[in-house]
PDB file of N, CA and C in Angstrom:
ATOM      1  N   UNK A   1      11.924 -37.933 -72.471  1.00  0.00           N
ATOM      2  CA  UNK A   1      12.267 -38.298 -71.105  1.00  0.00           C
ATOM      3  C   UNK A   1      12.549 -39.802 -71.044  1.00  0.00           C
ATOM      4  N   UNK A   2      13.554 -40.155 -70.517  1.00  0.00           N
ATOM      5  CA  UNK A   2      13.965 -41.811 -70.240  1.00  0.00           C
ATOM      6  C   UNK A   2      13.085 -42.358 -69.714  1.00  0.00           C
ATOM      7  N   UNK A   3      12.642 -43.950 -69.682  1.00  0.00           N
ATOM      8  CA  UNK A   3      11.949 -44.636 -68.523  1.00  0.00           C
ATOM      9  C   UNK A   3      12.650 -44.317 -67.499  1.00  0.00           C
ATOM     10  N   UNK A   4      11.723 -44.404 -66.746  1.00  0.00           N
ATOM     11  CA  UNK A   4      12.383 -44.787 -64.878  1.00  0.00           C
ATOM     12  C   UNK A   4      13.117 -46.274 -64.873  1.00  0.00           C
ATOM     13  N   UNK A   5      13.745 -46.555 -64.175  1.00  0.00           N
ATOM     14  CA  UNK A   5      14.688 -47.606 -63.847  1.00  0.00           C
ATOM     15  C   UNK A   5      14.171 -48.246 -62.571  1.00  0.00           C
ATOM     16  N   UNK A   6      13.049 -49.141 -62.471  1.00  0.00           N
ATOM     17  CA  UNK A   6      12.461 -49.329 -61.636  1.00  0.00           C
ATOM     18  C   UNK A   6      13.415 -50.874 -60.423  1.00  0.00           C
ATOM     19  N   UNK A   7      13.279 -50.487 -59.232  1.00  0.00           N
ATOM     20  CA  UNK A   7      13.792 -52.000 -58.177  1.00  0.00           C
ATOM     21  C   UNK A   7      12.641 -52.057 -57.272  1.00  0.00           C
ATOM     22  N   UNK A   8      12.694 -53.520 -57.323  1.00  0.00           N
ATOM     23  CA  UNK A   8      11.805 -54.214 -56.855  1.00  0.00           C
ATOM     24  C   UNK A   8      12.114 -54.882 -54.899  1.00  0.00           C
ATOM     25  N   UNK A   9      11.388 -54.278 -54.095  1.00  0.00           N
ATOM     26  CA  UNK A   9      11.471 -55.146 -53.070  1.00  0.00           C
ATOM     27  C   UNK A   9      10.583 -55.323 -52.507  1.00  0.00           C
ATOM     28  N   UNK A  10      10.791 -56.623 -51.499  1.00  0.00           N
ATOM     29  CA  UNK A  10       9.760 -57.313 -50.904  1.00  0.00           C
ATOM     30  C   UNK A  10      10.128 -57.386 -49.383  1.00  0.00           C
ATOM     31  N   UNK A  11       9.400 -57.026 -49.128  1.00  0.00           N
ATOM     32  CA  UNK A  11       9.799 -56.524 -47.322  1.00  0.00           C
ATOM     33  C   UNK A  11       8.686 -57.474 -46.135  1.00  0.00           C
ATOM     34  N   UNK A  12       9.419 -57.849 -45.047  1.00  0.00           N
ATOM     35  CA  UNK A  12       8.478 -58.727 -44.268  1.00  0.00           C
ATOM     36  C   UNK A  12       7.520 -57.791 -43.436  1.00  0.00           C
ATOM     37  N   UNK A  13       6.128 -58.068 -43.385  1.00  0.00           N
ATOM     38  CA  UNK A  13       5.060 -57.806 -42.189  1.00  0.00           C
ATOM     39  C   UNK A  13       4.455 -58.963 -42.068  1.00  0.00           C
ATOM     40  N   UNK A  14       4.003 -58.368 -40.695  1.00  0.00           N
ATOM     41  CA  UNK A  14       3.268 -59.310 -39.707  1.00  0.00           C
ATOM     42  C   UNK A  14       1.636 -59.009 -40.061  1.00  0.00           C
ATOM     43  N   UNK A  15       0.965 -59.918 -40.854  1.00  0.00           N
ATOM     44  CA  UNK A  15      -0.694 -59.876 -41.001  1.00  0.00           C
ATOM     45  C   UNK A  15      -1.519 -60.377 -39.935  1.00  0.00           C
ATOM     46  N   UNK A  16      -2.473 -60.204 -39.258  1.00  0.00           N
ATOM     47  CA  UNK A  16      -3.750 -60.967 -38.510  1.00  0.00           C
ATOM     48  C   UNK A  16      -4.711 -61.375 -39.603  1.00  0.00           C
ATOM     49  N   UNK A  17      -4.589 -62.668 -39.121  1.00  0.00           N
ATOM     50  CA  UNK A  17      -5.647 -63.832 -39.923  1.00  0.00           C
ATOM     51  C   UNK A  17      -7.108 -63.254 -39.421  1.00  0.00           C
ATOM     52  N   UNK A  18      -8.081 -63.761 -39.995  1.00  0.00           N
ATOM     53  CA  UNK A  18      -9.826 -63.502 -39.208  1.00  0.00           C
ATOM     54  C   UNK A  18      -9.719 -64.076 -37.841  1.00  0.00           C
ATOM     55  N   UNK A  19      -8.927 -65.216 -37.483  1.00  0.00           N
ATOM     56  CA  UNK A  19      -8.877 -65.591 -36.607  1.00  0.00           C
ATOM     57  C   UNK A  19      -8.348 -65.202 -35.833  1.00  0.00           C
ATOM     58  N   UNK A  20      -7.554 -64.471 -35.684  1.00  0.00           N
ATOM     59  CA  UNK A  20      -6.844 -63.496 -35.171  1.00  0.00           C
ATOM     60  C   UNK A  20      -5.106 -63.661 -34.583  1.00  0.00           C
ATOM     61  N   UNK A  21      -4.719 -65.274 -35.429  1.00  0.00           N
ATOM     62  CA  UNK A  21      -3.119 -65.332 -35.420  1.00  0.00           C
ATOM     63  C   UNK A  21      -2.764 -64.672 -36.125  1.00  0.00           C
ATOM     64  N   UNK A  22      -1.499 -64.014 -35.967  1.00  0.00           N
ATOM     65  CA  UNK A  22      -0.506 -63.157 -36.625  1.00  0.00           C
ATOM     66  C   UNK A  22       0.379 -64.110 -37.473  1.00  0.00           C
ATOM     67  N   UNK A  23       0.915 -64.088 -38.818  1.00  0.00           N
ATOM     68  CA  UNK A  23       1.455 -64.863 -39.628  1.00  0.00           C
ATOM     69  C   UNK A  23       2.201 -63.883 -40.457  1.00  0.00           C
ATOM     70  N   UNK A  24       3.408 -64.376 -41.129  1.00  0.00           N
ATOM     71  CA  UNK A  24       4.384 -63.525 -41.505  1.00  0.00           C
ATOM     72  C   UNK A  24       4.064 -63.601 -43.348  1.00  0.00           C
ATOM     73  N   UNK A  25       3.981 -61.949 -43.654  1.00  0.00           N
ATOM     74  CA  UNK A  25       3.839 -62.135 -45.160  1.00  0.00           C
ATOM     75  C   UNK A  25       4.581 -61.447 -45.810  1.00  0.00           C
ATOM     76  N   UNK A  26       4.790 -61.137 -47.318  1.00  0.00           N
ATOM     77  CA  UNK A  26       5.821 -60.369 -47.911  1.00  0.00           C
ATOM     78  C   UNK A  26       4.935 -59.143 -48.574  1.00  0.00           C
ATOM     79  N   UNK A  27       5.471 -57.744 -48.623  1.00  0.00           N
ATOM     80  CA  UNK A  27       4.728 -56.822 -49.164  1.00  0.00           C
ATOM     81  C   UNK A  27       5.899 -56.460 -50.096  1.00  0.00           C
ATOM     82  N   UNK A  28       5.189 -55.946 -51.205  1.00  0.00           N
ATOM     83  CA  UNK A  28       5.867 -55.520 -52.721  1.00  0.00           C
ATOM     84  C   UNK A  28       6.108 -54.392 -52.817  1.00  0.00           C
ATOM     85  N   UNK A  29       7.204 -53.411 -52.493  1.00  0.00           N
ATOM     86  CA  UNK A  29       7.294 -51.980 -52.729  1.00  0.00           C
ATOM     87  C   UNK A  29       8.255 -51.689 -54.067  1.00  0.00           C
ATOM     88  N   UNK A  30       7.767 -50.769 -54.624  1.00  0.00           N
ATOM     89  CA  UNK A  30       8.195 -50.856 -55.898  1.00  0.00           C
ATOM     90  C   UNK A  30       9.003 -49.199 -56.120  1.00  0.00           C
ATOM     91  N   UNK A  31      10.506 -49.132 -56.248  1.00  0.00           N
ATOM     92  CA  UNK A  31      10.444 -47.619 -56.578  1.00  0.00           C
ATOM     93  C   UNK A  31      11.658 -47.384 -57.586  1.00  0.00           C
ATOM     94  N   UNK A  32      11.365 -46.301 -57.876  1.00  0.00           N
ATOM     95  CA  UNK A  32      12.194 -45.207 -59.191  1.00  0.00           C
ATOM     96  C   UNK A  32      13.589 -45.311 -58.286  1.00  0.00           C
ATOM     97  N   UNK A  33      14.432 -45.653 -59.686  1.00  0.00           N
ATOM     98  CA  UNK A  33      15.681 -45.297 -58.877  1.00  0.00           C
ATOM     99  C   UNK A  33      16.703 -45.020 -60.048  1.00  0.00           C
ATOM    100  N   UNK A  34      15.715 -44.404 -60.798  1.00  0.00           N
ATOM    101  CA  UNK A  34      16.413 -43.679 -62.119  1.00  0.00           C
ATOM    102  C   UNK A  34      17.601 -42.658 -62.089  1.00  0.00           C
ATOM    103  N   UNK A  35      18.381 -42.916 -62.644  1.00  0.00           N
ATOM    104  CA  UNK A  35      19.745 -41.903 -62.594  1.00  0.00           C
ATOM    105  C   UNK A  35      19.336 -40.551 -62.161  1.00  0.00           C
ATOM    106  N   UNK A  36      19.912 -39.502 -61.574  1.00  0.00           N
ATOM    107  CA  UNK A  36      19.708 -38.038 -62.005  1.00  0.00           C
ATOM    108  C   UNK A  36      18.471 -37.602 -60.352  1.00  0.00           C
ATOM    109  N   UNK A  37      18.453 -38.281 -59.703  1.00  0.00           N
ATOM    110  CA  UNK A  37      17.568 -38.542 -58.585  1.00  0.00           C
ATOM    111  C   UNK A  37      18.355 -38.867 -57.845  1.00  0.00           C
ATOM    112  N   UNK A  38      18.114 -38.138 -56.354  1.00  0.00           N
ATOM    113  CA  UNK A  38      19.306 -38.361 -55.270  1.00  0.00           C
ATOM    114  C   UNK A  38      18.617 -39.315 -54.497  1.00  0.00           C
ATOM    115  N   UNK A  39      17.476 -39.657 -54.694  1.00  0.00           N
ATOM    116  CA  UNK A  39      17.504 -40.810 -53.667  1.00  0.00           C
ATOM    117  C   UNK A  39      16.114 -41.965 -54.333  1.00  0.00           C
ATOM    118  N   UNK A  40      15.791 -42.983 -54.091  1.00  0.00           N
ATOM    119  CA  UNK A  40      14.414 -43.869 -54.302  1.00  0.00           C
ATOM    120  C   UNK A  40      13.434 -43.038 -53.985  1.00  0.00           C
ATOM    121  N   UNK A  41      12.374 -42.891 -54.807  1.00  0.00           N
ATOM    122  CA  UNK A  41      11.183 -43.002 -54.591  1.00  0.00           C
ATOM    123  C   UNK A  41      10.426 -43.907 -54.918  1.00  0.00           C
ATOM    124  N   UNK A  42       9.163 -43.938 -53.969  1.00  0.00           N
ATOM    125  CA  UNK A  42       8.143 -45.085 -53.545  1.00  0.00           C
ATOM    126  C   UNK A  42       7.080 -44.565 -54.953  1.00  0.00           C
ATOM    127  N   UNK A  43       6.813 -45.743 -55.853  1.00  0.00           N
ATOM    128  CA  UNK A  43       6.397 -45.880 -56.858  1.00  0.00           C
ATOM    129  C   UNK A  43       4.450 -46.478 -56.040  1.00  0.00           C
ATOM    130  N   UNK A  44       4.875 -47.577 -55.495  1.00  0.00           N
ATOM    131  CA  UNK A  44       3.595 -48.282 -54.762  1.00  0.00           C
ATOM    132  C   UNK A  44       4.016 -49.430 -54.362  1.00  0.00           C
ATOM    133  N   UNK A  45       2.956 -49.757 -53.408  1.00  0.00           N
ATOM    134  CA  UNK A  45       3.152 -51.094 -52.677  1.00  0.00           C
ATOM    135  C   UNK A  45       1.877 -52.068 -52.942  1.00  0.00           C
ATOM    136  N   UNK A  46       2.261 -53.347 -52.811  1.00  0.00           N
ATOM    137  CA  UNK A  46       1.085 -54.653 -52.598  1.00  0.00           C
ATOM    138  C   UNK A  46       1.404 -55.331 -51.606  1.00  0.00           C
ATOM    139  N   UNK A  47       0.676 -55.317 -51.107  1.00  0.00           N
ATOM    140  CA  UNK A  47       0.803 -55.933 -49.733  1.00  0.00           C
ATOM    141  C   UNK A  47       0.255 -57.410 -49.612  1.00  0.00           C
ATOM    142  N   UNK A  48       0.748 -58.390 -48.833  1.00  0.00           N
ATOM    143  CA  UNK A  48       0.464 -59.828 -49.021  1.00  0.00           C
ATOM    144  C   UNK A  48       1.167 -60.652 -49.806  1.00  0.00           C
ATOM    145  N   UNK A  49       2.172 -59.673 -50.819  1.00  0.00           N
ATOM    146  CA  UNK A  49       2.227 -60.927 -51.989  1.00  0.00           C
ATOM    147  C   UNK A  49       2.444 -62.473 -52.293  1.00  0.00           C
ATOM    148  N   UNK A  50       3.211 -62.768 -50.871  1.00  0.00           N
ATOM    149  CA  UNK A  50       3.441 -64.575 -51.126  1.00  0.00           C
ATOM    150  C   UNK A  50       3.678 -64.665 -49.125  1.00  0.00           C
ATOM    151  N   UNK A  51       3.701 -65.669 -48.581  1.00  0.00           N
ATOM    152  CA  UNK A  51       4.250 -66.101 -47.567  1.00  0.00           C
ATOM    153  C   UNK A  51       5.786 -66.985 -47.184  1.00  0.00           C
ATOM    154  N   UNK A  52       6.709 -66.965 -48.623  1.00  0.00           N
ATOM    155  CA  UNK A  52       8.104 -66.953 -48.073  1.00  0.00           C
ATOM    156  C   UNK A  52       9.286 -66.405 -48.470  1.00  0.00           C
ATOM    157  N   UNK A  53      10.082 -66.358 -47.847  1.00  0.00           N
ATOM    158  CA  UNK A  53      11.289 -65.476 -48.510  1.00  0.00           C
ATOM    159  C   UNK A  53      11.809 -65.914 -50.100  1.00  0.00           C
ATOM    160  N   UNK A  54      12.252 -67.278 -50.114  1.00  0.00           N
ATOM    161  CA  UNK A  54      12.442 -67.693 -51.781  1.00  0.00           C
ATOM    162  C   UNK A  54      11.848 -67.637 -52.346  1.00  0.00           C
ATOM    163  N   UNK A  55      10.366 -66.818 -52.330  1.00  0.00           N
ATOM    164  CA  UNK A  55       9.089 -66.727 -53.361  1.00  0.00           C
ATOM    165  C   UNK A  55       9.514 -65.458 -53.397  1.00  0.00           C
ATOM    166  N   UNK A  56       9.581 -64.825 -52.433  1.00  0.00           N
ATOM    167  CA  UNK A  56       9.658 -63.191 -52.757  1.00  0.00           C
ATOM    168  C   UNK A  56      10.936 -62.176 -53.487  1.00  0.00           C
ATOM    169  N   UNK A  57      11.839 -63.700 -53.526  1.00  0.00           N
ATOM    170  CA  UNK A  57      13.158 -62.926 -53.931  1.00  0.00           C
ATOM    171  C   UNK A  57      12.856 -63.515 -55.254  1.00  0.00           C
ATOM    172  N   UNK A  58      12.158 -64.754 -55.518  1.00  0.00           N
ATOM    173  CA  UNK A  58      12.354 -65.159 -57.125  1.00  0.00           C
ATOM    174  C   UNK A  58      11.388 -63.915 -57.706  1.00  0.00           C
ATOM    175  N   UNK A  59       9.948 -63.550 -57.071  1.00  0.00           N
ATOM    176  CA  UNK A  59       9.164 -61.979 -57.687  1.00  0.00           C
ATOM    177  C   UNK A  59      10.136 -61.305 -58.074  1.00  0.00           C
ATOM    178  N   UNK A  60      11.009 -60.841 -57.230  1.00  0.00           N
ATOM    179  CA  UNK A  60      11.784 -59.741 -57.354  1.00  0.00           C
ATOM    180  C   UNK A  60      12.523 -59.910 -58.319  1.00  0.00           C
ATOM    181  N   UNK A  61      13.407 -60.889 -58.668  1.00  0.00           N
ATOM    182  CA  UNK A  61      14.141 -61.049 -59.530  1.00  0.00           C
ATOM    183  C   UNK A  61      13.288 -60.555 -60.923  1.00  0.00           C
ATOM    184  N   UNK A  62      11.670 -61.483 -61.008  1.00  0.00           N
ATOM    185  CA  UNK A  62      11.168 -61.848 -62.103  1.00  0.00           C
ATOM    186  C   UNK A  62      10.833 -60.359 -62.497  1.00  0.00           C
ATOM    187  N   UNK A  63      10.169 -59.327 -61.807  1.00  0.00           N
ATOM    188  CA  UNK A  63      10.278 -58.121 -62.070  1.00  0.00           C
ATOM    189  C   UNK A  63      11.353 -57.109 -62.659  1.00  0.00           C
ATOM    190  N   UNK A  64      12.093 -57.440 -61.817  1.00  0.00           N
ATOM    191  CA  UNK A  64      13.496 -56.322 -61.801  1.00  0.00           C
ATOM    192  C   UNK A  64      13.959 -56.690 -63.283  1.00  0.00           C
ATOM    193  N   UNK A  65      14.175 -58.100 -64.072  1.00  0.00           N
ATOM    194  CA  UNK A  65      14.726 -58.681 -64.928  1.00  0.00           C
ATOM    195  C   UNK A  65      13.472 -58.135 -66.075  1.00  0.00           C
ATOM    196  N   UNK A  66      12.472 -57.583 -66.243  1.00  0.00           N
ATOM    197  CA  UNK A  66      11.260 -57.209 -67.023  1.00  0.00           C
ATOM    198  C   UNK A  66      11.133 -55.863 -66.900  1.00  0.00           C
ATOM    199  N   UNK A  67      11.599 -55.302 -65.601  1.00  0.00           N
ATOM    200  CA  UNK A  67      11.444 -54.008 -65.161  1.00  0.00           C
ATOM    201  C   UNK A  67       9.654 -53.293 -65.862  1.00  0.00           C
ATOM    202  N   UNK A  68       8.920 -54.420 -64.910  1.00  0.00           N
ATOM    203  CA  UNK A  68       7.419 -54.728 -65.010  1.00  0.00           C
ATOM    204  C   UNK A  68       7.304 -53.165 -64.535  1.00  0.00           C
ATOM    205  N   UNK A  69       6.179 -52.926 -65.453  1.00  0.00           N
ATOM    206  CA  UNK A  69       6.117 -51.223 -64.506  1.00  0.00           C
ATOM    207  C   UNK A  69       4.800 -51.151 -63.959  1.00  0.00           C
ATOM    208  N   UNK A  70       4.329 -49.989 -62.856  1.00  0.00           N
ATOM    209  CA  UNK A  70       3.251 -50.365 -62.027  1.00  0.00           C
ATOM    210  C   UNK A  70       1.923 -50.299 -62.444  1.00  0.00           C
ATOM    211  N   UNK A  71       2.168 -49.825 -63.836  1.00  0.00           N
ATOM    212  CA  UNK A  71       0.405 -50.046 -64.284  1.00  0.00           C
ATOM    213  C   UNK A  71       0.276 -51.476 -64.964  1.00  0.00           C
ATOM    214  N   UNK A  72       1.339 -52.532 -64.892  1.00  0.00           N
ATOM    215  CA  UNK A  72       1.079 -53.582 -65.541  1.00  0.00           C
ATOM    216  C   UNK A  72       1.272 -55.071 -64.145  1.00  0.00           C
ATOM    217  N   UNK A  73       1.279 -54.168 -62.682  1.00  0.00           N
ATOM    218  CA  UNK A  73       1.941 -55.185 -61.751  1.00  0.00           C
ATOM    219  C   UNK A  73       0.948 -55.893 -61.518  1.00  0.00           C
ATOM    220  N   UNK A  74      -0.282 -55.614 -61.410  1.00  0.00           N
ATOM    221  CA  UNK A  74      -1.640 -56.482 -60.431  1.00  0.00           C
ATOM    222  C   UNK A  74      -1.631 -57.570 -61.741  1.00  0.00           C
ATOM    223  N   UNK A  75      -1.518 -57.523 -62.762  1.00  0.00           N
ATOM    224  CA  UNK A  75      -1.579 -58.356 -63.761  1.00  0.00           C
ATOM    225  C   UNK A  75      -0.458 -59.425 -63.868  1.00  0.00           C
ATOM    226  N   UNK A  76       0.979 -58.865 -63.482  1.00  0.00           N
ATOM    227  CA  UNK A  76       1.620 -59.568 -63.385  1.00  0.00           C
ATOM    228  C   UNK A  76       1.910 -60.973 -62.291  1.00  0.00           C
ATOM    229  N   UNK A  77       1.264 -60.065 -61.004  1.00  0.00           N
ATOM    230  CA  UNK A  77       1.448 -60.872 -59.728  1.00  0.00           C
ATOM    231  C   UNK A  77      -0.070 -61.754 -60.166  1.00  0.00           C
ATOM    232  N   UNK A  78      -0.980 -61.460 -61.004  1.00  0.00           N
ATOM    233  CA  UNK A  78      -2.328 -62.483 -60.635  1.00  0.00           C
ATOM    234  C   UNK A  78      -1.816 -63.944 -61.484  1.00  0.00           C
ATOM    235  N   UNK A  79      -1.001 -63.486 -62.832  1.00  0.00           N
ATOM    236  CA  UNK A  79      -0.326 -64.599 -63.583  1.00  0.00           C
ATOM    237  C   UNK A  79       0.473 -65.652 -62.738  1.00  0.00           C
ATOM    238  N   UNK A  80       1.655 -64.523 -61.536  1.00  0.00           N
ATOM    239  CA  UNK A  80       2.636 -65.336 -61.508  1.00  0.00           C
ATOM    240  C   UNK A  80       2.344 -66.060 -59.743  1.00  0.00           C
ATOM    241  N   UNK A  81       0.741 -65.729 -58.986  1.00  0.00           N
ATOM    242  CA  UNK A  81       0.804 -66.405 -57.651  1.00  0.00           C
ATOM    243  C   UNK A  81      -0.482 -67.746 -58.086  1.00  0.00           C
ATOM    244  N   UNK A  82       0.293 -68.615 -57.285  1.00  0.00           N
ATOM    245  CA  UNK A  82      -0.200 -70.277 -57.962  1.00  0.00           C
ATOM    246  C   UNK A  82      -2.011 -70.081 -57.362  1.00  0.00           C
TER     247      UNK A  82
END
């Protein structure tokens, strides 16, 4: 069986702090979009991963370009958030 052909995106939500402001963060959804499959499926998500858009598109890139797969992601994102 082939690997899956995994894409990477990072999608905006709105988090509540303890304090209870709302602040804008990026969540990591990760899915199959392997040939022979009529549509994406949702592999998993991380939620929080960075707070701006040029952080979340360079993840994406850094993934998609490794095609990091999801039993190796929590490892990847603990390396790559400062």
């Amino acid at each position: 069986m082939a690997r899956p052909k995994l894409y990477y995106a990072c999608t905006p939500q709105l988090l509540q702090d303890s304090d209870g402001k709302l602040r804008k963060a990026f969540r990591l959804n990760v899915l199959d979009i392997s040939e022979g499959t009529d549509r994406a499926r949702l592999l998993c998500t991380v939620n929080d991963v960075c707070g701006s858009k040029s952080r979340a598109r360079q993840l994406e890139a850094l993934l998609y370009r490794n095609q990091v797969s999801p039993k190796h992601l929590i490892d990847v994102l603990e390396d790559w958030l400062p």
